[in-house]
PDB file of N, CA and C in Angstrom:
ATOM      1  N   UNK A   1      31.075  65.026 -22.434  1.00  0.00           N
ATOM      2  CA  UNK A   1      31.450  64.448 -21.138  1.00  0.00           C
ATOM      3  C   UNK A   1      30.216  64.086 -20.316  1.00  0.00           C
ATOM      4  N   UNK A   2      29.117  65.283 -20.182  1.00  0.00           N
ATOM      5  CA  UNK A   2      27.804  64.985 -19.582  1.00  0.00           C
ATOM      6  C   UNK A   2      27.203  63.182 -20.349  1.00  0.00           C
ATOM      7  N   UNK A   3      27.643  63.437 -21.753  1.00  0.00           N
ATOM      8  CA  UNK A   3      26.479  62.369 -22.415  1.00  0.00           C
ATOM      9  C   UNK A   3      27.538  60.759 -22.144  1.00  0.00           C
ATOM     10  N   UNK A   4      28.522  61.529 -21.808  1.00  0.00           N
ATOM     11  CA  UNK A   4      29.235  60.215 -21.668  1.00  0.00           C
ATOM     12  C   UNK A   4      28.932  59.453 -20.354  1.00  0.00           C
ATOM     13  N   UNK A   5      28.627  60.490 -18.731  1.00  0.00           N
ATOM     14  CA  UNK A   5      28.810  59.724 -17.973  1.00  0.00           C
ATOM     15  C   UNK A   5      27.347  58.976 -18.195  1.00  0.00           C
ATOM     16  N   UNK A   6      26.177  60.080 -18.617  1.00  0.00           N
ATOM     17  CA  UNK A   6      24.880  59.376 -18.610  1.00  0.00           C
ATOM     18  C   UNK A   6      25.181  58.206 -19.246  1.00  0.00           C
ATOM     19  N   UNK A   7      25.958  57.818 -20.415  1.00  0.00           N
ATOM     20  CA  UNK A   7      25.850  56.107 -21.148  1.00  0.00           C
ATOM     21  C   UNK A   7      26.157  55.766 -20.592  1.00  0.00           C
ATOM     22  N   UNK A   8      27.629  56.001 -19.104  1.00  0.00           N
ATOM     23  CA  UNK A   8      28.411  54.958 -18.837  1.00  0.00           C
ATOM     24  C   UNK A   8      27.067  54.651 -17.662  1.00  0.00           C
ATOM     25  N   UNK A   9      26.163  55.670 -17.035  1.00  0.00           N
ATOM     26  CA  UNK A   9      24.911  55.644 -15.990  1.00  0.00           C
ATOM     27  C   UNK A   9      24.098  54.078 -16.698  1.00  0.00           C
ATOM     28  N   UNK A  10      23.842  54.595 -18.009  1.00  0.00           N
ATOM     29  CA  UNK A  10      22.992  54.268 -18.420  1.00  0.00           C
ATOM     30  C   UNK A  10      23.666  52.485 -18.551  1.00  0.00           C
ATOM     31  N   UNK A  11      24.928  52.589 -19.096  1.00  0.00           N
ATOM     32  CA  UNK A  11      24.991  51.087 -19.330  1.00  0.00           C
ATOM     33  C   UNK A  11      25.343  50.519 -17.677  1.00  0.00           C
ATOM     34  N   UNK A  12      25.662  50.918 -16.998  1.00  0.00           N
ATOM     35  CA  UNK A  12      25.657  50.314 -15.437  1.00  0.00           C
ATOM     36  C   UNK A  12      24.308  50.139 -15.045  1.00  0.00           C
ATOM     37  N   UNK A  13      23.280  50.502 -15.279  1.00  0.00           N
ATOM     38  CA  UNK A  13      21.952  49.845 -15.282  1.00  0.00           C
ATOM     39  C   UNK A  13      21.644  48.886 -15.860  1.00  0.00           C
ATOM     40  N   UNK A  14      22.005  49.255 -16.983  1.00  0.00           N
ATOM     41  CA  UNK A  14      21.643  47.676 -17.831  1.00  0.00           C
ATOM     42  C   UNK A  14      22.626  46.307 -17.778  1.00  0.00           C
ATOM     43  N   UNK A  15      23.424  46.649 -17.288  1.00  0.00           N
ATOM     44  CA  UNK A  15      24.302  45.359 -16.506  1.00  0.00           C
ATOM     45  C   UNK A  15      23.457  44.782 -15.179  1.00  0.00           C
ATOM     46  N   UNK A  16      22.881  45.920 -14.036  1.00  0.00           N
ATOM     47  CA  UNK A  16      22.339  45.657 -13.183  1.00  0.00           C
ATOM     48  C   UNK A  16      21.528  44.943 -13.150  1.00  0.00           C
ATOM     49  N   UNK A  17      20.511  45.275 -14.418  1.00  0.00           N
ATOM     50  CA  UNK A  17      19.220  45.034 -15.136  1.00  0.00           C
ATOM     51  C   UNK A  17      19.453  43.590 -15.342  1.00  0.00           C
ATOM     52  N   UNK A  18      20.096  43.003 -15.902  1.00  0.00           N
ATOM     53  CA  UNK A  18      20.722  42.072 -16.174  1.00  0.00           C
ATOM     54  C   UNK A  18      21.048  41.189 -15.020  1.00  0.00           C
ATOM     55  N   UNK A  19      21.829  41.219 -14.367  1.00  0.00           N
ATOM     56  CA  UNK A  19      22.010  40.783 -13.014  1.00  0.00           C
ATOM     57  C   UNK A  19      21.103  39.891 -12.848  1.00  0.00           C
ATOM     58  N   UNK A  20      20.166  41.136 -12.349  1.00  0.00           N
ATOM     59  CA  UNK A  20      18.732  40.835 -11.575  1.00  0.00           C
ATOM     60  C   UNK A  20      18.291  39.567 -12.516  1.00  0.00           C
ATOM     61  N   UNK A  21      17.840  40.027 -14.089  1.00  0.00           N
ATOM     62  CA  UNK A  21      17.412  38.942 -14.515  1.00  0.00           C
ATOM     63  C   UNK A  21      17.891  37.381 -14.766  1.00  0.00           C
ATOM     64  N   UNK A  22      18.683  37.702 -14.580  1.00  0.00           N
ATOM     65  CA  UNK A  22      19.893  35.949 -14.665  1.00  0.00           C
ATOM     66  C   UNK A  22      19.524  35.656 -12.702  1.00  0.00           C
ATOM     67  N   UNK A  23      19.921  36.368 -11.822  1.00  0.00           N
ATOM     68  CA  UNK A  23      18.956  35.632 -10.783  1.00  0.00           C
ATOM     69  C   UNK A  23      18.066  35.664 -10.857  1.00  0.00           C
ATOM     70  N   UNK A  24      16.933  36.273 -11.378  1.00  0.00           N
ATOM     71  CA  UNK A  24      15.279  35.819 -10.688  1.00  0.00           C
ATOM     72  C   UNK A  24      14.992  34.685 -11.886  1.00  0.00           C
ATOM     73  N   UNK A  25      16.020  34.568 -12.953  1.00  0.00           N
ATOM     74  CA  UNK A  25      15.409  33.140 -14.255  1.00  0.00           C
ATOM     75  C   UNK A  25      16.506  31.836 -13.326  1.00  0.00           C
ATOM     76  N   UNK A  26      17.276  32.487 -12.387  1.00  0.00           N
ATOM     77  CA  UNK A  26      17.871  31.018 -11.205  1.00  0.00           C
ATOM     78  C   UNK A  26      17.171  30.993 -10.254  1.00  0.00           C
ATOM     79  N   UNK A  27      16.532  31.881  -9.545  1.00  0.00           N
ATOM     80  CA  UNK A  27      15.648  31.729  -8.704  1.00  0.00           C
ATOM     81  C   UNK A  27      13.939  30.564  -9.254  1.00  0.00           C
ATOM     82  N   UNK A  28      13.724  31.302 -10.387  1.00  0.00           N
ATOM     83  CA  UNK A  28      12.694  30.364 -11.341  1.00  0.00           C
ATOM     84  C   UNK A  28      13.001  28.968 -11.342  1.00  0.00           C
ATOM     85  N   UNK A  29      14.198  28.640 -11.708  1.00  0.00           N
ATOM     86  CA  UNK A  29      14.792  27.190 -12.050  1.00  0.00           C
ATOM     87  C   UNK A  29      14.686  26.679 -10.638  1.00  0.00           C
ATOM     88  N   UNK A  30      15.187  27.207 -10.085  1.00  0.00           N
ATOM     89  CA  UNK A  30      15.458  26.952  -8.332  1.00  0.00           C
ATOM     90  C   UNK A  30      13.873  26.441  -7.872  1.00  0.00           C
ATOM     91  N   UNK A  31      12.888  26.756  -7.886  1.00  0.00           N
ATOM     92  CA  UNK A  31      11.608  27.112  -7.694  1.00  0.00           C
ATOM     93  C   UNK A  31      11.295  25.918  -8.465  1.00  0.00           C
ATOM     94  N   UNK A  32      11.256  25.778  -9.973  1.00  0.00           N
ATOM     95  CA  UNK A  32      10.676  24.583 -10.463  1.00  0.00           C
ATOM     96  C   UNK A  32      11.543  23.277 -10.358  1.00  0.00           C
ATOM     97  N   UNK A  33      12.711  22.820 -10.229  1.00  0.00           N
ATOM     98  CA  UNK A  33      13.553  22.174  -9.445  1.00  0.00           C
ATOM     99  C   UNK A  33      12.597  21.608  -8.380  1.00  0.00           C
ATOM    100  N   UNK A  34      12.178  22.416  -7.569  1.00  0.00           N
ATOM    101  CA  UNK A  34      11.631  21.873  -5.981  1.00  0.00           C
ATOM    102  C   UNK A  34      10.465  21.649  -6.321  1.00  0.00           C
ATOM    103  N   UNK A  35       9.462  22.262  -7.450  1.00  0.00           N
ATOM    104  CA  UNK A  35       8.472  21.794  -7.454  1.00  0.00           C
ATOM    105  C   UNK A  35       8.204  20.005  -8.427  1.00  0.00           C
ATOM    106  N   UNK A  36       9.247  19.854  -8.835  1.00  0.00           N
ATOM    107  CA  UNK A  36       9.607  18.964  -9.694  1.00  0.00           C
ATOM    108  C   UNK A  36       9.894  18.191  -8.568  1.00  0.00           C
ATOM    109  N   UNK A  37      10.881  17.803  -7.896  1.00  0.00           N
ATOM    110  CA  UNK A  37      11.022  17.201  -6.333  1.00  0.00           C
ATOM    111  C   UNK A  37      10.194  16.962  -5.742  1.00  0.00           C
ATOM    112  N   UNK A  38       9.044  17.595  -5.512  1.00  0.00           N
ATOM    113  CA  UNK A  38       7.799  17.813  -4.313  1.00  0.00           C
ATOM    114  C   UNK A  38       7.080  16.811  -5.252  1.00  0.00           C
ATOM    115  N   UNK A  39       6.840  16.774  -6.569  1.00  0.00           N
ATOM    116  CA  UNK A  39       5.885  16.167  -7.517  1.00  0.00           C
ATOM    117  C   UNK A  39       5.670  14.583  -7.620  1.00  0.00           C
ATOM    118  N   UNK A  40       7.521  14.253  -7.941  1.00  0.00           N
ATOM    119  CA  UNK A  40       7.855  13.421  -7.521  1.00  0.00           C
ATOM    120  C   UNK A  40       7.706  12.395  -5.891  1.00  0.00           C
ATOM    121  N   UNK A  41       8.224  13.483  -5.090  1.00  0.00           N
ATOM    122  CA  UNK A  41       7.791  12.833  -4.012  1.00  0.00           C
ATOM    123  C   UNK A  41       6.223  12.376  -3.684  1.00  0.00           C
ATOM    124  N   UNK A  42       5.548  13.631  -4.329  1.00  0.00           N
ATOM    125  CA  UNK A  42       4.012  13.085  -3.841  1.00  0.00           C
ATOM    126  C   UNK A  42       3.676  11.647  -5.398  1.00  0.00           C
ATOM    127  N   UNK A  43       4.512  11.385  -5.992  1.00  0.00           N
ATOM    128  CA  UNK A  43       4.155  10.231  -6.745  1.00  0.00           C
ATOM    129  C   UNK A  43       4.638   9.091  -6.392  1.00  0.00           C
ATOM    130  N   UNK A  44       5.926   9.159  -5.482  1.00  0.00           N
ATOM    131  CA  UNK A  44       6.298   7.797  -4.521  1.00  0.00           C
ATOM    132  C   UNK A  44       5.103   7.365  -3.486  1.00  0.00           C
ATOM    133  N   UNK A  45       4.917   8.517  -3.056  1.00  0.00           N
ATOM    134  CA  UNK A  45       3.907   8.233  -1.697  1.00  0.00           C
ATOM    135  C   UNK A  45       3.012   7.623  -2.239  1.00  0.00           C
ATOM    136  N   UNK A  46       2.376   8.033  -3.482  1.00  0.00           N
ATOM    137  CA  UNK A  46       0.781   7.729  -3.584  1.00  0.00           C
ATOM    138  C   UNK A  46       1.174   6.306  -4.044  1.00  0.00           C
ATOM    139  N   UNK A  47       2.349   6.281  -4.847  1.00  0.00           N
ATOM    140  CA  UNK A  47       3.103   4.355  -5.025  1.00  0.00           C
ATOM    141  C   UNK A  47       2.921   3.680  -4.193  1.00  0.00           C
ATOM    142  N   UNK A  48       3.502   4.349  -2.885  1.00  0.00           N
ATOM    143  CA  UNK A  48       3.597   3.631  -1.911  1.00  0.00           C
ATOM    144  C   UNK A  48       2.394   3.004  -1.408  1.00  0.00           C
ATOM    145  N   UNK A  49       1.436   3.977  -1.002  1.00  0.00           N
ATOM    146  CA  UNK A  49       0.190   4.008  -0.811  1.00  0.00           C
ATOM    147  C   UNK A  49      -1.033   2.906  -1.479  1.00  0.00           C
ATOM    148  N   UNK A  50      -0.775   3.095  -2.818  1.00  0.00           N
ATOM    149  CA  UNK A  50      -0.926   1.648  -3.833  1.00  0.00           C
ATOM    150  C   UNK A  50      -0.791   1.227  -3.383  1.00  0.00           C
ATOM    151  N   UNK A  51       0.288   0.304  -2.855  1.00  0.00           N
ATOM    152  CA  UNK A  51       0.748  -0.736  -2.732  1.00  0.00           C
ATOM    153  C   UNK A  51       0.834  -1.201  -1.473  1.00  0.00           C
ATOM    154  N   UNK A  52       0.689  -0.488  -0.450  1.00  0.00           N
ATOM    155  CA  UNK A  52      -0.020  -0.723   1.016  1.00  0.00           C
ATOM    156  C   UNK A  52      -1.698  -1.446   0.431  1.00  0.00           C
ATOM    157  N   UNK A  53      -2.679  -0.562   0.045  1.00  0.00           N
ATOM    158  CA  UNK A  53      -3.647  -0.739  -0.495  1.00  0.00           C
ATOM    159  C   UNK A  53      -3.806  -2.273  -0.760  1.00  0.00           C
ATOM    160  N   UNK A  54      -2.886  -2.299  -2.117  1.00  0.00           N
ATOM    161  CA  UNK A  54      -2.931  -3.852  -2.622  1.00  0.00           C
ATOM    162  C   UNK A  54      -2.710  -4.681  -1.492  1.00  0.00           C
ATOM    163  N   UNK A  55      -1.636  -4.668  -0.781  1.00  0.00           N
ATOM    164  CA  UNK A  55      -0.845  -5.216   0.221  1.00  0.00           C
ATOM    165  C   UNK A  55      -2.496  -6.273   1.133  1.00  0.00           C
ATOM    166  N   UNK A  56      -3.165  -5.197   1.686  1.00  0.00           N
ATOM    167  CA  UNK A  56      -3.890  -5.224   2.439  1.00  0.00           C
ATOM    168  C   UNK A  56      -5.068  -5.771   2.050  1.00  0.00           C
ATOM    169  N   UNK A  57      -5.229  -5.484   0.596  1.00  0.00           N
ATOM    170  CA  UNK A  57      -6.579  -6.288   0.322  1.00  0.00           C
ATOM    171  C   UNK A  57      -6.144  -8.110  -0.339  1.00  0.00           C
ATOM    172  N   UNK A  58      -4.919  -7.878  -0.267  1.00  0.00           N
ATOM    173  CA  UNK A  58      -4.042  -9.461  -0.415  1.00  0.00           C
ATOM    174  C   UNK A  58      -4.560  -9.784   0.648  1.00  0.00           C
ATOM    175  N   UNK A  59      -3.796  -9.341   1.855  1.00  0.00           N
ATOM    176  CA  UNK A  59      -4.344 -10.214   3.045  1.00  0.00           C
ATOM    177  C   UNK A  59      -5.850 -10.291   3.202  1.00  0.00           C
ATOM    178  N   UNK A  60      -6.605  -9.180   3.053  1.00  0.00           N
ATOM    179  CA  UNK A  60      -7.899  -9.815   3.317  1.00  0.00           C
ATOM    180  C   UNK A  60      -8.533 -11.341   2.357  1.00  0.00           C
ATOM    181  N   UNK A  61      -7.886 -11.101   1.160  1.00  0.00           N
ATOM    182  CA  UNK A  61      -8.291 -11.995   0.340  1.00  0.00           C
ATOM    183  C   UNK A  61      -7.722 -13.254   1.411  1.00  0.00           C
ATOM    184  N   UNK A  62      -6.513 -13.415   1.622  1.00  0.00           N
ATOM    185  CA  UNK A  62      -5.899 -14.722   2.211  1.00  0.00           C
ATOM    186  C   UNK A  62      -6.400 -14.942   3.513  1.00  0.00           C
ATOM    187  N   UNK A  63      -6.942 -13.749   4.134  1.00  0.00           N
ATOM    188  CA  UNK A  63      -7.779 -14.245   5.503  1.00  0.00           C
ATOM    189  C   UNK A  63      -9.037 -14.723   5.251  1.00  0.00           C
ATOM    190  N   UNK A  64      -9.513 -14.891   3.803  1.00  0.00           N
ATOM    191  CA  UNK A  64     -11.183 -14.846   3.388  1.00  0.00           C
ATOM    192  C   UNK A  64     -10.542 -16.182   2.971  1.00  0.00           C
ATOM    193  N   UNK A  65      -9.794 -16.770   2.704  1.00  0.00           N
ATOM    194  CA  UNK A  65      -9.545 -17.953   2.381  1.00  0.00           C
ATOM    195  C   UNK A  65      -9.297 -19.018   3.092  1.00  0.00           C
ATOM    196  N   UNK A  66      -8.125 -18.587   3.872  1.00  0.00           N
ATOM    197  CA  UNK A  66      -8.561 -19.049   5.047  1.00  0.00           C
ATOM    198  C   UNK A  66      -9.322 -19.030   6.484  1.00  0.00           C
ATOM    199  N   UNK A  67     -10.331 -18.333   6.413  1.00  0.00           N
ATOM    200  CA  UNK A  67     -11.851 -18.349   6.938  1.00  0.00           C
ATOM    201  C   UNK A  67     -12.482 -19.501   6.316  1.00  0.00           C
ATOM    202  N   UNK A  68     -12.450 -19.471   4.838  1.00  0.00           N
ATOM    203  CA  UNK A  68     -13.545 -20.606   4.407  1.00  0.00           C
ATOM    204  C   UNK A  68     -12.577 -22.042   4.148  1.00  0.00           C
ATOM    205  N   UNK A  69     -11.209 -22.185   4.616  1.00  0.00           N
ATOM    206  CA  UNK A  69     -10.625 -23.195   4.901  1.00  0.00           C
ATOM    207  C   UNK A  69     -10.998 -23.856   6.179  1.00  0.00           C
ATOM    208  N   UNK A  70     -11.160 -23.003   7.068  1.00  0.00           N
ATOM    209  CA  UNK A  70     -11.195 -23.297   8.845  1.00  0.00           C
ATOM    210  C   UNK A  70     -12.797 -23.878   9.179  1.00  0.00           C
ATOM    211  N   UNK A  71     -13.429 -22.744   8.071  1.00  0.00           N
ATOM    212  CA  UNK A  71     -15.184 -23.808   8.079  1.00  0.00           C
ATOM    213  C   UNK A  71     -15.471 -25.286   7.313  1.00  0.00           C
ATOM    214  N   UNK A  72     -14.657 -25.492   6.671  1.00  0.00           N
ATOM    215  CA  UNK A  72     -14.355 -26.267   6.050  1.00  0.00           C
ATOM    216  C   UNK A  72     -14.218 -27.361   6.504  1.00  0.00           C
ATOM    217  N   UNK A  73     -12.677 -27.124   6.918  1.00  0.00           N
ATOM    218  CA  UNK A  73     -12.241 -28.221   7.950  1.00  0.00           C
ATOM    219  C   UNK A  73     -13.220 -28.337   9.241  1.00  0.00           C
ATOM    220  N   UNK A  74     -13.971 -27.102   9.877  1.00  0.00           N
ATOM    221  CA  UNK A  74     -14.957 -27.702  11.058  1.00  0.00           C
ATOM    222  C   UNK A  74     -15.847 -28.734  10.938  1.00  0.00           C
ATOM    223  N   UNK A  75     -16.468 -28.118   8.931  1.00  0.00           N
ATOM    224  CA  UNK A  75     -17.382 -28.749   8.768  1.00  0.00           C
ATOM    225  C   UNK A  75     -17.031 -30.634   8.891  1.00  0.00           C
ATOM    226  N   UNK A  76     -16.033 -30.805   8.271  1.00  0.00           N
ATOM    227  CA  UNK A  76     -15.752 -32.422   8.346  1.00  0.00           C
ATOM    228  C   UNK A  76     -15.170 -32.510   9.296  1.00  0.00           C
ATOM    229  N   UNK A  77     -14.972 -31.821  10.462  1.00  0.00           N
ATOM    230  CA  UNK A  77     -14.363 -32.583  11.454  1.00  0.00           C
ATOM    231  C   UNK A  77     -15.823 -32.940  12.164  1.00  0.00           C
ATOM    232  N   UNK A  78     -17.234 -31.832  12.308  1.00  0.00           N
ATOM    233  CA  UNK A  78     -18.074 -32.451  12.662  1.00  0.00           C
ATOM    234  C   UNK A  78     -18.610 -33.920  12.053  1.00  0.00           C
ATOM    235  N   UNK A  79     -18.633 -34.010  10.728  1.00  0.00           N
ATOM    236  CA  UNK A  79     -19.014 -34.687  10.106  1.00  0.00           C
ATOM    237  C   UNK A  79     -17.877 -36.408  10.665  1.00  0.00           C
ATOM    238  N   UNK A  80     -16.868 -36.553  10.943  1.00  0.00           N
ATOM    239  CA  UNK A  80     -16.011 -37.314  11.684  1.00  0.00           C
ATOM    240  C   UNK A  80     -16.543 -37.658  12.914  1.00  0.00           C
ATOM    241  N   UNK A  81     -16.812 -36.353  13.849  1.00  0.00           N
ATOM    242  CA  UNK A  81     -17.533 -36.488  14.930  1.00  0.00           C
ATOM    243  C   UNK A  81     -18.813 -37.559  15.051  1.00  0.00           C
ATOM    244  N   UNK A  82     -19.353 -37.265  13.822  1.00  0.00           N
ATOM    245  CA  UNK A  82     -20.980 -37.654  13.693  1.00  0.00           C
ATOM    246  C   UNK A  82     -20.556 -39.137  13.446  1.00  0.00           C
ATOM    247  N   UNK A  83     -19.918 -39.252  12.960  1.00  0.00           N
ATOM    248  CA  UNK A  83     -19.291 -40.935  12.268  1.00  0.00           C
ATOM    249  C   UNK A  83     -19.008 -41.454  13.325  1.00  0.00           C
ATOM    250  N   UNK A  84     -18.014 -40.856  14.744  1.00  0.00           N
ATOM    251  CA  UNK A  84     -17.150 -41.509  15.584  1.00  0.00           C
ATOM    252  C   UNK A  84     -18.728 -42.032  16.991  1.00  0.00           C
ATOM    253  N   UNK A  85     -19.824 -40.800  16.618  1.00  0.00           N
ATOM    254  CA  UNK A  85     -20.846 -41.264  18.021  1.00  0.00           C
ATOM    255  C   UNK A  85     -21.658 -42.359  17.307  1.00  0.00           C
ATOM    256  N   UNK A  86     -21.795 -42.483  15.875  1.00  0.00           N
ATOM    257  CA  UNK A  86     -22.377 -43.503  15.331  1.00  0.00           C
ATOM    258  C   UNK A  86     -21.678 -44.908  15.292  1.00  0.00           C
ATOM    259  N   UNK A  87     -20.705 -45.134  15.045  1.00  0.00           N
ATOM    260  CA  UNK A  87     -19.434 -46.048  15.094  1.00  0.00           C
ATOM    261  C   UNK A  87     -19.176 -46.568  17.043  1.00  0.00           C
ATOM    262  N   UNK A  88     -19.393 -45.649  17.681  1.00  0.00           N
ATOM    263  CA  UNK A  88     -19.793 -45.773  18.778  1.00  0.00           C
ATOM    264  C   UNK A  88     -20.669 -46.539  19.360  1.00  0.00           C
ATOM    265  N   UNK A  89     -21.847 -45.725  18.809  1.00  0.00           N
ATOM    266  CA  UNK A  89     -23.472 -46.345  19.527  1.00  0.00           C
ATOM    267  C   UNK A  89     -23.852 -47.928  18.936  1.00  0.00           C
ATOM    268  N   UNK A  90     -23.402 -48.009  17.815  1.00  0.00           N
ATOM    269  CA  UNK A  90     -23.404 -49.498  16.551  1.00  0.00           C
ATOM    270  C   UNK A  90     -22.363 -50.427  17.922  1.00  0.00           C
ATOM    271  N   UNK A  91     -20.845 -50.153  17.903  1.00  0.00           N
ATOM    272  CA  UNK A  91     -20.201 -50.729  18.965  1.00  0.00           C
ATOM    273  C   UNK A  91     -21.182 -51.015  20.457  1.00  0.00           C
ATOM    274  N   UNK A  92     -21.476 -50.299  20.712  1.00  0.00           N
ATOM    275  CA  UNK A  92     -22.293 -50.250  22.210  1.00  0.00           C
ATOM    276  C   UNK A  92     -23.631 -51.357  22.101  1.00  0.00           C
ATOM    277  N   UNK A  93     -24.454 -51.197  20.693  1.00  0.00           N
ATOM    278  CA  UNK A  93     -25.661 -52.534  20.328  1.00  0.00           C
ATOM    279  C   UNK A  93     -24.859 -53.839  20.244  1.00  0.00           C
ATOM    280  N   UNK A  94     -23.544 -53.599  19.500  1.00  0.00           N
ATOM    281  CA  UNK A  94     -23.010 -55.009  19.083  1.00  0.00           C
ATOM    282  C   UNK A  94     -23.174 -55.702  20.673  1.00  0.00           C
ATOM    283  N   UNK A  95     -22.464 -55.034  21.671  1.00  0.00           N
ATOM    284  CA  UNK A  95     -22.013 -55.535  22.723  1.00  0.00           C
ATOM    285  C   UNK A  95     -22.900 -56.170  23.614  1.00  0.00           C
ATOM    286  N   UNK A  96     -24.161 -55.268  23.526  1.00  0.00           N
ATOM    287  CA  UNK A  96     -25.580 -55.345  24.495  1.00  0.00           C
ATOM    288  C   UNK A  96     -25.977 -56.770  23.558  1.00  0.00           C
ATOM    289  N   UNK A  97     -26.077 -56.785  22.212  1.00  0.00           N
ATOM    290  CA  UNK A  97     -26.758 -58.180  21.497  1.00  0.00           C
ATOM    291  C   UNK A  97     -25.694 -59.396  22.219  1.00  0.00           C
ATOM    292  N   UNK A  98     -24.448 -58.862  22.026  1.00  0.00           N
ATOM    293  CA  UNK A  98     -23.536 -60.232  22.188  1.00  0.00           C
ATOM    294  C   UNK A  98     -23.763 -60.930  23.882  1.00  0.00           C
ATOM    295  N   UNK A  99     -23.891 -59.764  25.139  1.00  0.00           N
ATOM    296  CA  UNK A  99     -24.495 -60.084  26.357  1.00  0.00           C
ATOM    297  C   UNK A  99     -25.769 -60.816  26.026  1.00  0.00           C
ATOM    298  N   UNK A 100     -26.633 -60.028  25.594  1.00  0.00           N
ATOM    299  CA  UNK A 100     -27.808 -61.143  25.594  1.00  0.00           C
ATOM    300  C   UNK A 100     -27.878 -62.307  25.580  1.00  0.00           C
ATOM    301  N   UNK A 101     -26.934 -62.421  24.000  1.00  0.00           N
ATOM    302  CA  UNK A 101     -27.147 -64.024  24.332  1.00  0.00           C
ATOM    303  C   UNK A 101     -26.309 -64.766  24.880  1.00  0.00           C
ATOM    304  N   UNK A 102     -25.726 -64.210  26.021  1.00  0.00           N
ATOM    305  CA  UNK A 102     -24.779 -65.336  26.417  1.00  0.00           C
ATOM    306  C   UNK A 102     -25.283 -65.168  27.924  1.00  0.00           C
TER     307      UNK A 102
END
């Protein structure tokens, strides 16, 4: 009777025993679950992050392009300029020769 209650002692521990270990191997799962989640998340961000990155050195590229579009175009609009005071001053001799001789 003694040896009996000790097994029935003994196997109510090892059920307990048990217990415990089926939660702390769900607690484990539970635990790598979130770290699996967290992992993930920090691999969207840094995606994200990429791609801000890219994003941004796009635009610089397209502002560097058009920078050397805008000098571009200054440059021949001076160059127009230079044509329009020459085209000008040529007009202004024609006029002074044509007074002369009249």
């Amino acid at each position: 009777s003694a040896f009996r209650s000790k097994e029935e002692s003994f196997s109510l521990k090892m059920e307990a025993l048990e217990k415990d270990k089926i939660g702390a191997t769900q607690t484990s799962q539970k635990h790598c679950d979130e770290k699996k989640q967290i992992q993930k998340q920090l691999i969207d961000s840094n995606n994200q992050k990429d791609a801000l990155v890219r994003k941004m050195e796009a635009m610089g590229e397209t502002n560097a392009e058009s920078a050397g579009s805008y000098r571009a175009l200054q440059e021949e609009n001076s160059i127009f300029q230079q044509q329009l005071i020459n085209t000008q001053s040529s007009h202004k001799s024609h006029i002074q020769n044509f007074e002369t001789k009249l």
